[in-house]
C-alpha atoms as a PDB file:
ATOM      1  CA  UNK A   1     -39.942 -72.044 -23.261  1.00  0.00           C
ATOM      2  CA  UNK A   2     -36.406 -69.936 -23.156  1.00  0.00           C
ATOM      3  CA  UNK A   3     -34.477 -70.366 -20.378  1.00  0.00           C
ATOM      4  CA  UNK A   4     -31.283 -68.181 -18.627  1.00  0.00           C
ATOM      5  CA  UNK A   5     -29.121 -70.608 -17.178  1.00  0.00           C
ATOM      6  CA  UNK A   6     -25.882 -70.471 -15.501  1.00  0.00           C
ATOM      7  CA  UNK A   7     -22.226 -72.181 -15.654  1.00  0.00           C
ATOM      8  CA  UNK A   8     -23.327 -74.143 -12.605  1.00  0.00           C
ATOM      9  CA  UNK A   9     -26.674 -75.877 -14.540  1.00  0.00           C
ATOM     10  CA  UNK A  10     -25.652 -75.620 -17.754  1.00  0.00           C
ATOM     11  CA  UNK A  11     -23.933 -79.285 -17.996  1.00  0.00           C
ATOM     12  CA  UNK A  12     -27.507 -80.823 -16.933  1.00  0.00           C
ATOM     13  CA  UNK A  13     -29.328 -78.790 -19.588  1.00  0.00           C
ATOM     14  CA  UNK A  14     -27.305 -80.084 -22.399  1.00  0.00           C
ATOM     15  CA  UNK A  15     -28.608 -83.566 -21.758  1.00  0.00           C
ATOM     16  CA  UNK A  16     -31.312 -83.267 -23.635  1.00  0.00           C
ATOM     17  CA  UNK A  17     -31.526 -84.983 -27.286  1.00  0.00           C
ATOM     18  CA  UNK A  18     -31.674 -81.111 -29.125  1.00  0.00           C
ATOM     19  CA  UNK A  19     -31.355 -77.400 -27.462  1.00  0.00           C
ATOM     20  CA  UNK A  20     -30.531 -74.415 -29.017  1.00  0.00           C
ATOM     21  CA  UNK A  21     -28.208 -72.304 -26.848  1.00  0.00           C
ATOM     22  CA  UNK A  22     -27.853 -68.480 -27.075  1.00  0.00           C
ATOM     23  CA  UNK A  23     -24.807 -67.085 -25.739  1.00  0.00           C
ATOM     24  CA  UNK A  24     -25.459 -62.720 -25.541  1.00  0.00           C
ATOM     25  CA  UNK A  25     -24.526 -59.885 -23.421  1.00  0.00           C
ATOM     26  CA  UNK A  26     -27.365 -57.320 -22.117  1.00  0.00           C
ATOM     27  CA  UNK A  27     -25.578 -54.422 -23.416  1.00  0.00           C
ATOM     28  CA  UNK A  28     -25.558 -55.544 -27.425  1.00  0.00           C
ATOM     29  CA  UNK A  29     -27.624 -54.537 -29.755  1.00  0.00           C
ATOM     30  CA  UNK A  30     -27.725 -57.380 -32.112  1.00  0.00           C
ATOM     31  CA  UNK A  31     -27.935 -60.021 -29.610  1.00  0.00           C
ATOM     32  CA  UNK A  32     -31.246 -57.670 -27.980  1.00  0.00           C
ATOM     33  CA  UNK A  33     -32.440 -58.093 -31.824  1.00  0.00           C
ATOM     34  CA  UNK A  34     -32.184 -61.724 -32.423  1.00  0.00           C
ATOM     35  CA  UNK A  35     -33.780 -62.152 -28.906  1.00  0.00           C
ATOM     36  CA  UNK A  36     -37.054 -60.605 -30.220  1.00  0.00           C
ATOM     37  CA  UNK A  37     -36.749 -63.338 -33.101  1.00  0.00           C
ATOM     38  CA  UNK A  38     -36.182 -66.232 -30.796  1.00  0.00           C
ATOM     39  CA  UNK A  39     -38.801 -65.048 -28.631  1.00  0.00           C
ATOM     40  CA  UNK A  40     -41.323 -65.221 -31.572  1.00  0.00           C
ATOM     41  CA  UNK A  41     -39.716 -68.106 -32.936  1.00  0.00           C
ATOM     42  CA  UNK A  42     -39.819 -70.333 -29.615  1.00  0.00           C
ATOM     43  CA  UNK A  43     -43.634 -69.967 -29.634  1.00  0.00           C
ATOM     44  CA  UNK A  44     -44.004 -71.427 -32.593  1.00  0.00           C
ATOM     45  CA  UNK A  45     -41.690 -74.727 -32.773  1.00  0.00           C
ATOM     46  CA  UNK A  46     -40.640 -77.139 -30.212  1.00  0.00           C
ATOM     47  CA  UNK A  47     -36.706 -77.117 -29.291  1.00  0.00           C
ATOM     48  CA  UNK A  48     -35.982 -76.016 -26.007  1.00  0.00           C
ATOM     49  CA  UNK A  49     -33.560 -72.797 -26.010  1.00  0.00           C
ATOM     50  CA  UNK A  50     -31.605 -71.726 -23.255  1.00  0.00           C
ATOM     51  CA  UNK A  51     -29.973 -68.213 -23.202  1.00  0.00           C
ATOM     52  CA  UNK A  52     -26.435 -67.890 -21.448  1.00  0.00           C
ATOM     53  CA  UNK A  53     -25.004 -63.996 -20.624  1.00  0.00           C
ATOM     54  CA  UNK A  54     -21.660 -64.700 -21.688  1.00  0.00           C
ATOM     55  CA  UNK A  55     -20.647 -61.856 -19.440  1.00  0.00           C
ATOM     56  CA  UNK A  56     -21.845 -63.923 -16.462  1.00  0.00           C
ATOM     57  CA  UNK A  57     -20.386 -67.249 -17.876  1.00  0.00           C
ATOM     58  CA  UNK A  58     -16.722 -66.471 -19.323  1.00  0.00           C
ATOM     59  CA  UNK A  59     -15.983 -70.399 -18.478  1.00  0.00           C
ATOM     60  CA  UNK A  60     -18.781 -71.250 -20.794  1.00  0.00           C
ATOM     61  CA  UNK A  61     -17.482 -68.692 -23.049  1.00  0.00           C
ATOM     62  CA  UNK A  62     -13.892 -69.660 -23.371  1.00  0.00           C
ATOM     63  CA  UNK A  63     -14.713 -73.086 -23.363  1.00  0.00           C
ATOM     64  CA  UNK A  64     -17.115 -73.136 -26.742  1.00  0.00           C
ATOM     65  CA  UNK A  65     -14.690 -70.360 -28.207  1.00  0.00           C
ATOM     66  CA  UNK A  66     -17.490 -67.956 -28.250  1.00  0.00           C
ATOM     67  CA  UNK A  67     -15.088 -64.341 -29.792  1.00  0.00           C
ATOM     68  CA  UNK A  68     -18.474 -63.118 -31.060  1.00  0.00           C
ATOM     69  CA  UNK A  69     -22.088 -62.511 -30.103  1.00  0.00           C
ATOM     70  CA  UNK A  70     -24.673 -63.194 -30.604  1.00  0.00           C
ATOM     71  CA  UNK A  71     -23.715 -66.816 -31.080  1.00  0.00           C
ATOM     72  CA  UNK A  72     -26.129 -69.924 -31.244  1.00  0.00           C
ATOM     73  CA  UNK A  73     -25.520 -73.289 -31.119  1.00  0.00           C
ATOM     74  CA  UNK A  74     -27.449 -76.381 -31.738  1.00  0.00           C
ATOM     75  CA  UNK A  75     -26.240 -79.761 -29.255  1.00  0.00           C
ATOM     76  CA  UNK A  76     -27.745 -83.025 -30.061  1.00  0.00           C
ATOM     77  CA  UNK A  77     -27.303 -85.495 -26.639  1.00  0.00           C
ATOM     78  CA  UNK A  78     -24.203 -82.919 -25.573  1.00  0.00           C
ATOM     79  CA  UNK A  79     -22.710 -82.886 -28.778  1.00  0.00           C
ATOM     80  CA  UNK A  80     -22.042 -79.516 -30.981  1.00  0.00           C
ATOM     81  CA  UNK A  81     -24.055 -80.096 -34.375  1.00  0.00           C
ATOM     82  CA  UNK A  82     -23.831 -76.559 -35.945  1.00  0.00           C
ATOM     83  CA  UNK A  83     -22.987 -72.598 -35.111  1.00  0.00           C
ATOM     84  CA  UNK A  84     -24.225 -69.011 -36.238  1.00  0.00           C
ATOM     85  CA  UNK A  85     -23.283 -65.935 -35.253  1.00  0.00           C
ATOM     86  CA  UNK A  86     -24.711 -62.601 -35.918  1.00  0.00           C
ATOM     87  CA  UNK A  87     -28.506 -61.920 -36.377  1.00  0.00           C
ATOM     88  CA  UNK A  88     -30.886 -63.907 -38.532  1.00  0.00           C
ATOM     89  CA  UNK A  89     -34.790 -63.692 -39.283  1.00  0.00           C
ATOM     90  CA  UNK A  90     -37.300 -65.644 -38.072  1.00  0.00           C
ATOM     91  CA  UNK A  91     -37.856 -67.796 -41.420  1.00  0.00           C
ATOM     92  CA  UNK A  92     -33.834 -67.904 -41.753  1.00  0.00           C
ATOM     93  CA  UNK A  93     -33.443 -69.499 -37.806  1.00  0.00           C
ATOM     94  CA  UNK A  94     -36.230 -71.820 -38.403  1.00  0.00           C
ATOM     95  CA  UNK A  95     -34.366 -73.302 -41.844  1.00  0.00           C
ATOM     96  CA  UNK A  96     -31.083 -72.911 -39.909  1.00  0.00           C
ATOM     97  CA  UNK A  97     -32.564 -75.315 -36.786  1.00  0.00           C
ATOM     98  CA  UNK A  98     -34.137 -77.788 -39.327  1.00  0.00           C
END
């Protein structure tokens, strides 16, 4: 299940073992792309992804040195494991989240 979180909840979310994190902005056009993919893509495996609007989370922003969107980032038990930005496929996210 995707979930929008905040800068205030986003600390408790990352304590998990493994999320994928989606950092976008409503008005572009690749992020509104890849979120069709990740839609599709979270019904079919089992990491939890969270979506933060970078334009309602510049803290977040600054602090993961997010210049470019969409960005997503895998954190295993709070820690950064890898980072893509730009648009994928479905069948290249799922061999990027393996």
């Amino acid at each position: 299940m995707i979930k929008y979180v905040t800068e205030e909840n986003f600390d408790e979310e990352l304590k998990k073992d493994k999320i994928l994190v989606d950092f976008y902005a409503t008005w572009c056009g690749p992020c509104k792309m890849l979120s069709e993919v990740i839609e599709k893509y979270d019904k079919e495996e089992e990491i939890e992804i969270i979506k933060i609007d970078v334009d309602k989370a510049p803290n977040l922003s600054s602090k993961y040195n997010i210049f470019s969107i969409p960005t997503l980032i895998i954190f295993e038990n709070a820690k950064e494991v890898r980072r893509k930005t730009g648009f994928m496929s479905k069948e290249e996210l799922k061999k990027w989240v393996m």
